[in-house]
Protein backbone atom coordinates (compact mmCIF):
# COMPACT_ATOMS: atom_id res chain seq x y z
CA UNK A 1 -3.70 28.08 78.14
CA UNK A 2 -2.56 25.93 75.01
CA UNK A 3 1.18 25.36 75.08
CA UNK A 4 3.49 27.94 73.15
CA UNK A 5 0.53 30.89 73.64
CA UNK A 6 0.20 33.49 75.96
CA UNK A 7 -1.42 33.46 78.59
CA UNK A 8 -3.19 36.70 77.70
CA UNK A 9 -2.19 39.84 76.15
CA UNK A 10 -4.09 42.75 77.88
CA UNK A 11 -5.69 46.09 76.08
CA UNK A 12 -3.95 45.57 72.56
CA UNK A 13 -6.52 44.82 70.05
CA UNK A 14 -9.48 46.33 71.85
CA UNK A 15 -7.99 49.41 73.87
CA UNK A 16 -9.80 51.25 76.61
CA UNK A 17 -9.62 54.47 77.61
CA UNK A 18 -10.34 53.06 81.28
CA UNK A 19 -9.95 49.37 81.99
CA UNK A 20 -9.30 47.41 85.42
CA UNK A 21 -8.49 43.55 85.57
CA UNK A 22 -7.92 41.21 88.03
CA UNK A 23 -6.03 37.76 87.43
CA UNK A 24 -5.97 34.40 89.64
CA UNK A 25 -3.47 32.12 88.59
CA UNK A 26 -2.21 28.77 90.98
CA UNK A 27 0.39 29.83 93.02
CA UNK A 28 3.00 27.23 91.51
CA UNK A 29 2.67 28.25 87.88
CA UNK A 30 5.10 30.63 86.79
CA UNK A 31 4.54 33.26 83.84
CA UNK A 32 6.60 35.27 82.40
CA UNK A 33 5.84 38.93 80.83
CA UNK A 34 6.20 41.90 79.11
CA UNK A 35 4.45 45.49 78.91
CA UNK A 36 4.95 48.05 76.71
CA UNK A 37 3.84 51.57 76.05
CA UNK A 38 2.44 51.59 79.82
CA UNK A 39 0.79 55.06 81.01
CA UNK A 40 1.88 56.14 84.31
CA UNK A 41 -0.98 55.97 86.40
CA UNK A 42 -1.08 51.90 85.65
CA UNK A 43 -1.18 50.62 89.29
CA UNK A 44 -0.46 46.90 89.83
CA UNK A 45 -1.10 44.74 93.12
CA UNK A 46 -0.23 41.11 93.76
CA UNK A 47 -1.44 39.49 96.65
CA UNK A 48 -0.57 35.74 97.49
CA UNK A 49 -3.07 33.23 99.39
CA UNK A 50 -1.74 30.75 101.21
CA UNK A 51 0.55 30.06 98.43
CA UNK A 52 -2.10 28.41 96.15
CA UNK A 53 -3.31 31.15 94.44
CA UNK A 54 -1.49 34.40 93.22
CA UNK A 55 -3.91 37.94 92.25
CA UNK A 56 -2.77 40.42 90.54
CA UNK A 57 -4.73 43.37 89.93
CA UNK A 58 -4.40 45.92 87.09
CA UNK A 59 -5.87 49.27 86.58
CA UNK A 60 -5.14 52.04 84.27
CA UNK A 61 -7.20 55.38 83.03
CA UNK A 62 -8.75 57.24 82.07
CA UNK A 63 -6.03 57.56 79.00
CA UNK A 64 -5.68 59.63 76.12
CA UNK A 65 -7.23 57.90 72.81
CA UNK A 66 -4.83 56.49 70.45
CA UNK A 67 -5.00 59.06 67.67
CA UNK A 68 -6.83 57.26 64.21
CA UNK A 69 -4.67 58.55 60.98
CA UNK A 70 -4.22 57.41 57.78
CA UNK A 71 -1.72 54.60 57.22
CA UNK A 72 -0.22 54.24 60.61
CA UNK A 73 0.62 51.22 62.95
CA UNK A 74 -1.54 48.40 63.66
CA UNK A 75 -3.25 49.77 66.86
CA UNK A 76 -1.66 46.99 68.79
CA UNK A 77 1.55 48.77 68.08
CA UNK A 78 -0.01 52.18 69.67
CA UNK A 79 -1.81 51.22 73.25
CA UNK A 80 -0.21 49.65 75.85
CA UNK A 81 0.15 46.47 76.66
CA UNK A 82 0.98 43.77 79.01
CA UNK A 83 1.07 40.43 78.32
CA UNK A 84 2.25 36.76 79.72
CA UNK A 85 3.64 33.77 78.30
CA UNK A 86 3.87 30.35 80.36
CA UNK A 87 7.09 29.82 77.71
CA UNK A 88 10.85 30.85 79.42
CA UNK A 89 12.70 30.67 75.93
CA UNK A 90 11.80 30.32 72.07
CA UNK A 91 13.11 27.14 72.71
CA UNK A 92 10.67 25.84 75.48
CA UNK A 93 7.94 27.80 73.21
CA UNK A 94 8.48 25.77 69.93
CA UNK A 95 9.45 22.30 71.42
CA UNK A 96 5.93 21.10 71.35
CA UNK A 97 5.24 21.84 67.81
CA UNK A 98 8.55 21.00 66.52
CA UNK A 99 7.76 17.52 67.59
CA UNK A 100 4.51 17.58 65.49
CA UNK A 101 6.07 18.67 62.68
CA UNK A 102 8.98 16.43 62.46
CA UNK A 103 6.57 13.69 63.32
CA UNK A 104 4.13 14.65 59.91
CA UNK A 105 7.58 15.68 57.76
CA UNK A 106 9.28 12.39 58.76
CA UNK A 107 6.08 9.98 58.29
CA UNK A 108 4.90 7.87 55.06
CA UNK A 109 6.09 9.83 52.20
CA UNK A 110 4.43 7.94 49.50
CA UNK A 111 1.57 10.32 49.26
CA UNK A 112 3.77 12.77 48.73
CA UNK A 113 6.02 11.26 46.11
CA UNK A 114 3.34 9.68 44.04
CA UNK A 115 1.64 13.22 43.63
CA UNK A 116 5.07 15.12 42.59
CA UNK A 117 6.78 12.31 40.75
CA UNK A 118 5.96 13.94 37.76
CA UNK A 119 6.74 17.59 38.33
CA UNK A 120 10.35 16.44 39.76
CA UNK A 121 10.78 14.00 37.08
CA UNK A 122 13.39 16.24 35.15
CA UNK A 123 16.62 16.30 37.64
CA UNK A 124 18.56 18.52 34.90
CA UNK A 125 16.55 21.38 35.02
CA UNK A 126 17.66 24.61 37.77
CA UNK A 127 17.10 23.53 41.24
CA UNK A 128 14.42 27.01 41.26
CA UNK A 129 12.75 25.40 38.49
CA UNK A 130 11.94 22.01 39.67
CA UNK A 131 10.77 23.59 42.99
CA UNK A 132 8.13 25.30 41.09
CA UNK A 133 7.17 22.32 39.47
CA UNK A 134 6.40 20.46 42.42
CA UNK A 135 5.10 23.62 44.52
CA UNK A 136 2.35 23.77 41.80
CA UNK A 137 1.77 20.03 41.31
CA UNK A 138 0.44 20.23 45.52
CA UNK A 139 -1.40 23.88 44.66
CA UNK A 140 -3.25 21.62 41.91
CA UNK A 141 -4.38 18.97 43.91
CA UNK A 142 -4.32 20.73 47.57
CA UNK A 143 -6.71 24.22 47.91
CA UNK A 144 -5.27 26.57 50.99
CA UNK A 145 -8.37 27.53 53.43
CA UNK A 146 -7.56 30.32 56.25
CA UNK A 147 -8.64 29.06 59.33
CA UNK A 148 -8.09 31.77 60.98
CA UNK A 149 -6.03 30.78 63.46
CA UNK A 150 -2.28 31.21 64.65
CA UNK A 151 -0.51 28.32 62.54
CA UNK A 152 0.10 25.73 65.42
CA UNK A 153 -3.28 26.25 66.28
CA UNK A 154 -4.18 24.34 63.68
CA UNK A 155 -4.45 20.69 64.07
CA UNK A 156 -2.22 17.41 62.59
CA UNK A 157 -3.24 15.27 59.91
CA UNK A 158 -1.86 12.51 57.59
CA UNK A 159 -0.21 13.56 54.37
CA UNK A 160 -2.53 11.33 52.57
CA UNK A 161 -5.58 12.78 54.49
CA UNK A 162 -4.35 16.23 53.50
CA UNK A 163 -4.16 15.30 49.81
CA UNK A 164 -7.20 13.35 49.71
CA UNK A 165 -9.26 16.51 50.85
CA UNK A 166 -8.15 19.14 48.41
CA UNK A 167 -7.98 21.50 51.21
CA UNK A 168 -5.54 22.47 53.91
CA UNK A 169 -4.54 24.62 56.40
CA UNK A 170 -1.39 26.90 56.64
CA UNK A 171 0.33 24.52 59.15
CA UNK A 172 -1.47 21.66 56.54
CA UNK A 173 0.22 23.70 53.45
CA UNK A 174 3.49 24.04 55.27
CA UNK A 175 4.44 20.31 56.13
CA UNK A 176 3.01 19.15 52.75
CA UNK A 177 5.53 21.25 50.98
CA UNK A 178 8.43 20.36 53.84
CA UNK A 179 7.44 16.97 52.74
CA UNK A 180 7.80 17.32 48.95
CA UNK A 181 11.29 18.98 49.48
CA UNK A 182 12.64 16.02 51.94
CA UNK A 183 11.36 13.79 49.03
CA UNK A 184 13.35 15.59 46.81
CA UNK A 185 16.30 14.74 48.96
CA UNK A 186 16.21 18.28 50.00
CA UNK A 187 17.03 19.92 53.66
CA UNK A 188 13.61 21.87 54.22
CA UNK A 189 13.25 24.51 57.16
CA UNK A 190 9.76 25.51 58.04
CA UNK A 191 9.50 29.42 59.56
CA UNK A 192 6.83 31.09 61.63
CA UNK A 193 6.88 35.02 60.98
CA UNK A 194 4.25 37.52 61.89
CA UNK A 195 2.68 39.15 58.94
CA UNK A 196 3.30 43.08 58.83
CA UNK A 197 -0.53 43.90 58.85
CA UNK A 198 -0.58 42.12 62.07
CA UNK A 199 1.92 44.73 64.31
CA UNK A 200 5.41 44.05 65.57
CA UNK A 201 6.32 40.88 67.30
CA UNK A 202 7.31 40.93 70.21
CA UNK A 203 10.85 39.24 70.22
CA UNK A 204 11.37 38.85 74.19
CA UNK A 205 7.86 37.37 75.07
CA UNK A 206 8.20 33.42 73.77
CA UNK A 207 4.64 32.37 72.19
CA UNK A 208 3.50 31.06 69.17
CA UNK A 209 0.19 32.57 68.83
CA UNK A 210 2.09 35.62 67.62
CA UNK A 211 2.89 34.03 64.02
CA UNK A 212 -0.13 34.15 61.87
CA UNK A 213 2.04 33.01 58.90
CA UNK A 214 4.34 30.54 57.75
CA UNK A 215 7.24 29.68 54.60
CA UNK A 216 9.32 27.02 54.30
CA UNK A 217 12.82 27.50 53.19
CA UNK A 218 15.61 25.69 51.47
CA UNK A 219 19.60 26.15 50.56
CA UNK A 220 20.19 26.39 46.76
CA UNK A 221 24.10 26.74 46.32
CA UNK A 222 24.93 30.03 47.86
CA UNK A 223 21.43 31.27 47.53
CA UNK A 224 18.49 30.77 49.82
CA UNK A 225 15.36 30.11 48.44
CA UNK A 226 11.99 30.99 50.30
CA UNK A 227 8.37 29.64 49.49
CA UNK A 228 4.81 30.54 50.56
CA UNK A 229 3.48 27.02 50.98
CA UNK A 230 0.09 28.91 50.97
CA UNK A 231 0.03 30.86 47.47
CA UNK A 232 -0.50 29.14 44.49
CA UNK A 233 0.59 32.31 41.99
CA UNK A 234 4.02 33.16 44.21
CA UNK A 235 6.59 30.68 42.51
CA UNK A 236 9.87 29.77 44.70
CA UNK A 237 11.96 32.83 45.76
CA UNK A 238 8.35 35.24 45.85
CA UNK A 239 7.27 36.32 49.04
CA UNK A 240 3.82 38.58 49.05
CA UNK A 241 4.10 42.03 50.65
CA UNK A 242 3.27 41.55 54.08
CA UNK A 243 5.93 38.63 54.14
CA UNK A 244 8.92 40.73 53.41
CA UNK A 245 11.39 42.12 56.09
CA UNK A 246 10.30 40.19 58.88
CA UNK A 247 11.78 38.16 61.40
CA UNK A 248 11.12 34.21 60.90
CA UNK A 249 11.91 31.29 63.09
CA UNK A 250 12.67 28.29 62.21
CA UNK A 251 10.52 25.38 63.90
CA UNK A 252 12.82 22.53 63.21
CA UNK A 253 15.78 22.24 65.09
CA UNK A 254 18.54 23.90 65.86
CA UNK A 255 16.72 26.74 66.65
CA UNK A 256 17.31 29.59 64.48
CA UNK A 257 15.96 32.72 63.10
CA UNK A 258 16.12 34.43 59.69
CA UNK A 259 15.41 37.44 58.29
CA UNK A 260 13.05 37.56 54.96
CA UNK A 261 14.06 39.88 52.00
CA UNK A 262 13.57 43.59 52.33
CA UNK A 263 11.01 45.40 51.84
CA UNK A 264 12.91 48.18 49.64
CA UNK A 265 14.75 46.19 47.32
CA UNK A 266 14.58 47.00 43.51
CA UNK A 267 13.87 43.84 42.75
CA UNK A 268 10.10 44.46 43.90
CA UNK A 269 9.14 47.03 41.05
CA UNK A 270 6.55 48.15 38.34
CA UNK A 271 8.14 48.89 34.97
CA UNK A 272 6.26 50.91 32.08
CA UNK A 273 7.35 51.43 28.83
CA UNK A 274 4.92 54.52 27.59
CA UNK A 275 4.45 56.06 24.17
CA UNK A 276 3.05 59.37 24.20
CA UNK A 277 1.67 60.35 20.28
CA UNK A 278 0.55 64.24 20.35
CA UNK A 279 -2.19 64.70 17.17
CA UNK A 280 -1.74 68.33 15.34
CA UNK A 281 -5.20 69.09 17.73
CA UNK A 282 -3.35 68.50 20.50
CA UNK A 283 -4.74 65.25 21.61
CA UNK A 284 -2.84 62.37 23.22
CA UNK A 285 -2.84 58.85 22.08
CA UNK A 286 -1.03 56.47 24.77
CA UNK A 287 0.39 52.69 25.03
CA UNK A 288 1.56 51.39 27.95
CA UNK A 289 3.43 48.21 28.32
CA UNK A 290 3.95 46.81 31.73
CA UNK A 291 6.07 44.22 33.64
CA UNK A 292 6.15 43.95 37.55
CA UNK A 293 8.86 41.86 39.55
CA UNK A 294 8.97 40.16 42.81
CA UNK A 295 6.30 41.23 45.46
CA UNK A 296 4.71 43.87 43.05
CA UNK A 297 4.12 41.12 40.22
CA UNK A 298 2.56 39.02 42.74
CA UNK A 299 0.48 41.79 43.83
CA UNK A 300 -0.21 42.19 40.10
CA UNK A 301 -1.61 38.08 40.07
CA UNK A 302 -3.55 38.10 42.88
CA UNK A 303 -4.95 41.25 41.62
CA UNK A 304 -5.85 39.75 38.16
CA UNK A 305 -7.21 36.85 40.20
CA UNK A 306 -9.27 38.80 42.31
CA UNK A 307 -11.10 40.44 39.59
CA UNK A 308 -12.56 39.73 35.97
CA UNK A 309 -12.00 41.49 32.51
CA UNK A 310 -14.72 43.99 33.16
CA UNK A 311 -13.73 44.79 36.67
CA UNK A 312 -9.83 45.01 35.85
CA UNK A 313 -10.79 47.69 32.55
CA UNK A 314 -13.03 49.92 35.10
CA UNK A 315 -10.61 50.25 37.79
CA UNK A 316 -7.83 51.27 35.39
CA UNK A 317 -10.40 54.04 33.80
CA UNK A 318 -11.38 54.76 37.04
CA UNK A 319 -7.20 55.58 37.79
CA UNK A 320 -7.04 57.08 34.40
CA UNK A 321 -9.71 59.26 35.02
CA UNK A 322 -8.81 60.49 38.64
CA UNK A 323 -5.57 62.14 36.46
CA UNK A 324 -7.50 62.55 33.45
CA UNK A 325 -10.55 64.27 32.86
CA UNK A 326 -12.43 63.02 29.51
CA UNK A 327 -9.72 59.93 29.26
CA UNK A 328 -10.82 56.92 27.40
CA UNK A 329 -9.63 53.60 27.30
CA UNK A 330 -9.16 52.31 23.86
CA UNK A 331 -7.33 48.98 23.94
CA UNK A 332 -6.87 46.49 27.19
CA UNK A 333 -4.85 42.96 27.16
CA UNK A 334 -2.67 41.04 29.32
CA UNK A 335 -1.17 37.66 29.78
CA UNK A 336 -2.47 34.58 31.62
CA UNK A 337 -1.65 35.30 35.48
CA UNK A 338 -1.54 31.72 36.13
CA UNK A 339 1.05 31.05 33.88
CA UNK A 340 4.13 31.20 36.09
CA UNK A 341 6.49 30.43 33.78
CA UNK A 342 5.89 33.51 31.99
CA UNK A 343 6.32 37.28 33.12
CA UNK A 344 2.69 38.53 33.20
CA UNK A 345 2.44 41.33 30.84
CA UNK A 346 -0.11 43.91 30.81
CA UNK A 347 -1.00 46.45 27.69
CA UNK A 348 -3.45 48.92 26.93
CA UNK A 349 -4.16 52.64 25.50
CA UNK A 350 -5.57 55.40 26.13
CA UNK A 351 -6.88 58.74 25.00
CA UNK A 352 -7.04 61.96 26.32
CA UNK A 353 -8.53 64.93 24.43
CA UNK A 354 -6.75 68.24 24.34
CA UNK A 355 -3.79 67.25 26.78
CA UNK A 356 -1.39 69.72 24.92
CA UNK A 357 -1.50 73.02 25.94
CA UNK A 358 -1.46 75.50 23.08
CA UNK A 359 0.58 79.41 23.82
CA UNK A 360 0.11 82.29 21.14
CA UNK A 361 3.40 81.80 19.82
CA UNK A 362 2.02 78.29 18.26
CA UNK A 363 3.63 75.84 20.28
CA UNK A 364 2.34 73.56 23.18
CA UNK A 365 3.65 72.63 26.88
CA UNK A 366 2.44 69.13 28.47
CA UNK A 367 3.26 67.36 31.93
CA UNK A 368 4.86 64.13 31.96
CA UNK A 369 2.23 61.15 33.04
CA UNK A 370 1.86 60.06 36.42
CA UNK A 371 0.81 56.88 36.88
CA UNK A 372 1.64 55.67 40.36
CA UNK A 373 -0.48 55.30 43.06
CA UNK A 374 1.95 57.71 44.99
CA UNK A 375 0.51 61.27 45.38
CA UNK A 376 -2.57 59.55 46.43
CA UNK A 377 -0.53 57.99 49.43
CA UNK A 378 0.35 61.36 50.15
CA UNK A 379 -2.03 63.50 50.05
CA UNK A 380 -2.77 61.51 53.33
CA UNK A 381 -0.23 63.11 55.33
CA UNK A 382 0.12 66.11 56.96
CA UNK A 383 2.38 68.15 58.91
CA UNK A 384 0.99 67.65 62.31
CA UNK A 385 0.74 63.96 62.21
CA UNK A 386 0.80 61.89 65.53
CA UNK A 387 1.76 58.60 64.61
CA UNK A 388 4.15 57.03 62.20
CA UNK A 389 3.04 55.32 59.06
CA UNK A 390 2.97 51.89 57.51
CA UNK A 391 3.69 52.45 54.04
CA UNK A 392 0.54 50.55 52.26
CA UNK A 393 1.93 48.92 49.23
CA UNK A 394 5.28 48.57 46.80
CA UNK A 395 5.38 52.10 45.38
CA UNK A 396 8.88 51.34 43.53
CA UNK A 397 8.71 51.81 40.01
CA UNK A 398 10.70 52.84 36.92
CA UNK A 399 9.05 54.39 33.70
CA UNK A 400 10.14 54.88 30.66
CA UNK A 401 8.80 57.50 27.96
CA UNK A 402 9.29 58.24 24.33
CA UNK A 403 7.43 61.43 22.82
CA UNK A 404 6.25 61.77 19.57
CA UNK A 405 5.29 65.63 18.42
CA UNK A 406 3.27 65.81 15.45
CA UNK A 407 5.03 67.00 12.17
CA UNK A 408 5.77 70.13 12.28
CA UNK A 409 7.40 70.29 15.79
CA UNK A 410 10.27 70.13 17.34
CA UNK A 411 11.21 69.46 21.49
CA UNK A 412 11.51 73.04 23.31
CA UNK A 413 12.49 73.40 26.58
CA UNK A 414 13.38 69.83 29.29
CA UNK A 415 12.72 70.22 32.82
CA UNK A 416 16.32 69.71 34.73
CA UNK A 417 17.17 66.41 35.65
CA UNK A 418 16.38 65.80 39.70
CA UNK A 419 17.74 63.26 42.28
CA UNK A 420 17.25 62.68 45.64
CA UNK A 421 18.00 59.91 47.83
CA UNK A 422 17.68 59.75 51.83
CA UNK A 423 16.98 57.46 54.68
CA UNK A 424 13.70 56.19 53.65
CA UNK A 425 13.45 57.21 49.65
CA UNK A 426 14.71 57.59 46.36
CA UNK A 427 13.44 59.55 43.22
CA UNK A 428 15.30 60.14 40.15
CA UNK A 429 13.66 61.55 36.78
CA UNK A 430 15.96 62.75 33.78
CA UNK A 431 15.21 63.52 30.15
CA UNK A 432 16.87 63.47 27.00
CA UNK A 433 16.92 64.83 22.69
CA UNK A 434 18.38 61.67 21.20
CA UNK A 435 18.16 61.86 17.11
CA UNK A 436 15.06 64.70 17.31
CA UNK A 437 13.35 61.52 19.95
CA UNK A 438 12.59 63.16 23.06
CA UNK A 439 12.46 60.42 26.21
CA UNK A 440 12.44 60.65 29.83
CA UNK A 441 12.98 58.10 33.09
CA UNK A 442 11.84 58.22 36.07
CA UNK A 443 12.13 56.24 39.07
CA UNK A 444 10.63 56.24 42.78
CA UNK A 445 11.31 53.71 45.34
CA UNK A 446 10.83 53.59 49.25
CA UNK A 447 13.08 51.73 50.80
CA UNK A 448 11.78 50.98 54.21
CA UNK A 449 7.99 50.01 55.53
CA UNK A 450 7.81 51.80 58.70
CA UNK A 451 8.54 55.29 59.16
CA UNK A 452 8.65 56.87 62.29
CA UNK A 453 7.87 60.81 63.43
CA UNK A 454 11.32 62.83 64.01
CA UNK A 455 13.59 62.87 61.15
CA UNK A 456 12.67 59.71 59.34
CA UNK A 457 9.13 61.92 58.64
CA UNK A 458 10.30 64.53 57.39
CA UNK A 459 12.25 62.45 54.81
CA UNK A 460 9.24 61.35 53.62
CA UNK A 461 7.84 65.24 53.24
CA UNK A 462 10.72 65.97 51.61
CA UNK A 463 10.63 62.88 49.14
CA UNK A 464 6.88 64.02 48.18
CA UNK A 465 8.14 67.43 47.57
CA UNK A 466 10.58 66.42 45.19
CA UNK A 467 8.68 64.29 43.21
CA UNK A 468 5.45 66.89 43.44
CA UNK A 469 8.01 69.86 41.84
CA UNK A 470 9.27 67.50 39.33
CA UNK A 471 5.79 66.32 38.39
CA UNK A 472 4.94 70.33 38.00
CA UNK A 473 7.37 70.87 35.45
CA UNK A 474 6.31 70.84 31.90
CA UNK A 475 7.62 70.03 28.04
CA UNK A 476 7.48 72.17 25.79
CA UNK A 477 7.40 71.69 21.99
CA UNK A 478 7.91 74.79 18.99
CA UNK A 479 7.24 74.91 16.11
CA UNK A 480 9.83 73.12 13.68
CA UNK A 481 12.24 75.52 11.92
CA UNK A 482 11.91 75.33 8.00
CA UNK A 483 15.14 74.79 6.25
């Protein structure tokens, strides 16, 4: 096996319901191991030969099958699992590549420097600032390619080769950016993490091969700044989804690990400011302006860069139209998503015929709009679930709402104000008469990724029933008394 990997990890990716395997290793090599999640029948043999050769034998089944539900653990996380590292301590597990790295961060710089001398040019701009000047100046001339593999997998090469090919690897993407900072006269750190698609890691079995992903990090005053060497549209401080909340080590020595930012923080968010116009018919004209921050609005980029105009206006009538039958779209716009600098704005309008609901005593009752992708999420779930779940996406989001009745009316009845807040989410949505202006808020936020069966669960139910009452409760609007 490669140094820093396992060994082998046994019945994780591919369970069986029935598997046997036997294992022949020299008698003088020591491995060390872990198993988890192990059924009971698992029977294990060693027999030693002459002391050059150790066999173990494993056999287990037949099991029950991991249950397949909506939104739950990476099946790695669910079957059991037994696997060996030739690696003692994180320590003896990095050493190797630390040395590579340092070698590569350490070498010729001048490759380096001549391609950001521009970007860093300005040393009285915000330390955040001229970080994102030089992290773009290497996206321009340096295209990330996924190999594939874990990150130290991947193999050394110059700075100037790197640069020269336009392409690189995550490990490539990682010291190129390490390199840029220690240019700067900066004190880089480069981290290994395993991204939260990819299961748990496994803290107490040493081995590289667990990290599919890497950041580099650096001190700014009090703050800590983290980068994806990897993603042009995620400026410094921006971590996508599946980087957030995780455990990260730090190749370069002393040996140290960090935790990334949370998951649940309301600093990853969707914001809508909504206009609701009611015609005298009872039809609804809408504008929506919104603004996402942190993961969401990189979420929001790599969406926009993912897809064209076309395919960006069908999906949203395609949302619209899930909620509301005979919607149209009528207007569509947005900012450039690979202007950084900028907050990337989105815009558009809609129509929906006959939204208002007229009663005999002439006046009209309407819901407030739902646009999240929430009740979708949760119409998933059910009572008798078996495993926990993952929670897909950033469903935090705060949206604001003005109402305009047509002449002639006035606001009737407002839904009571709700709040709840519990181990795993938040909802609040109030409404207000301000002037004659009727406006309500809402927000929604979950504030952890993994939720497991038990208590933590039924949270969750309880969260969706709060926020499926609230959404239940209508407006009303009378006619206007005449003076």
């Amino acid at each position: 096996p490669v140094e820093g990997s396992f060994a082998f990890r046994w019945n994780d990716y591919t369970p069986s319901l029935q598997r046997e395997l036997t294992l022949k290793i020299p008698g003088n090599l020591e491995l060390y191991g872990a198993r988890l999640r192990l059924p009971k029948d698992l029977a294990v043999t060693q027999v030693k030969e002459g002391g050059k050769e150790k066999t173990l034998h494993f056999a287990m089944g037949p099991e029950e099958p991991v249950p397949s539900e909506n939104f739950q653990p990476a099946l790695q996380d669910l079957a059991p699992l037994t696997a060996f590292t030739l690696s003692k301590t994180w320590e003896n597990a990095v050493m190797a590549y630390r040395k590579r790295v340092k070698a590569l961060i350490e070498s010729d710089l001048k490759p380096v420097d001549d391609l950001i001398a521009d970007a860093e040019g300005n040393t009285t701009l915000p330390l955040a600032e001229r970080l994102a000047a030089v992290k773009a100046a290497l996206h321009q001339k340096v295209d990330w390619v996924d190999t594939g593999l874990p990150v130290y997998l991947n193999p050394d090469r110059p700075l100037a080769e790197i640069i020269e090919s336009g392409k690189g690897t995550s490990h490539d993407m990682a010291v190129l950016l390490a390199a840029a900072l220690r240019d700067m006269k900066l004190n880089p750190q480069i981290y290994l993490y395993r991204r939260a698609d990819s299961g748990d890691l496994l803290p107490d079995l040493p081995a590289l091969s667990q990290f599919d992903g890497v950041l580099v990090g650096v001190a700014a005053g009090k703050d800590f700044l983290w980068m994806d060497p990897t993603e042009p549209l995620a400026p410094p401080g921006s971590l996508p989804l599946q980087a957030l909340d995780r455990q990260a080590m730090g190749v370069l020595a002393p040996l140290q690990w960090k935790t990334t930012p949370p998951f649940g923080a309301k600093d990853h968010r969707k914001e809508r400011d909504v206009t609701m116009e009611f015609s005298a018919d009872g039809d609804l004209e809408c504008s929506v302006d919104l603004l996402a921050f942190g993961s969401a609005e990189l979420a929001l980029r790599q969406f926009f860069r993912a897809t064209d105009d076309q395919k960006r206006r069908d999906l949203v009538l395609r949302g619209l139209s899930l909620r509301f039958p005979g919607v149209s779209l009528t207007e569509y716009r947005f900012g450039d998503y690979r202007d950084l600098s900028k907050p990337l704005d989105v815009h558009y309008t809609f129509r929906i015929p006959h939204y208002a609901r007229f009663g005999k005593d002439g006046g009209f009752t309407f819901y407030p709009l739902v646009f999240e992708d929430l009740e979708d999420f949760f119409a998933a779930l059910h009572d008798s679930r078996r495993t926990g779940v993952v929670v897909p996406q950033n469903f935090n989001s705060v949206t604001r709402v003005v109402v305009k009745l047509p002449d002639g009316y006035q606001p009737g009845g407002l839904p009571k104000d709700t709040s709840l807040s519990n181990g795993v989410a938040e909802f609040l949505a109030t409404s207000k008469l301000s002037f004659g202006t009727l406006s309500y808020e809402r927000y929604t936020g979950l504030k952890q990724r993994n939720i497991a069966l038990g208590p933590e669960y039924q949270d969750l139910l309880a969260f969706y029933q709060a926020v499926l009452t609230q959404d239940r409760l209508p407006f009303s609007a009378v006619p206007a008394k005449k003076p």
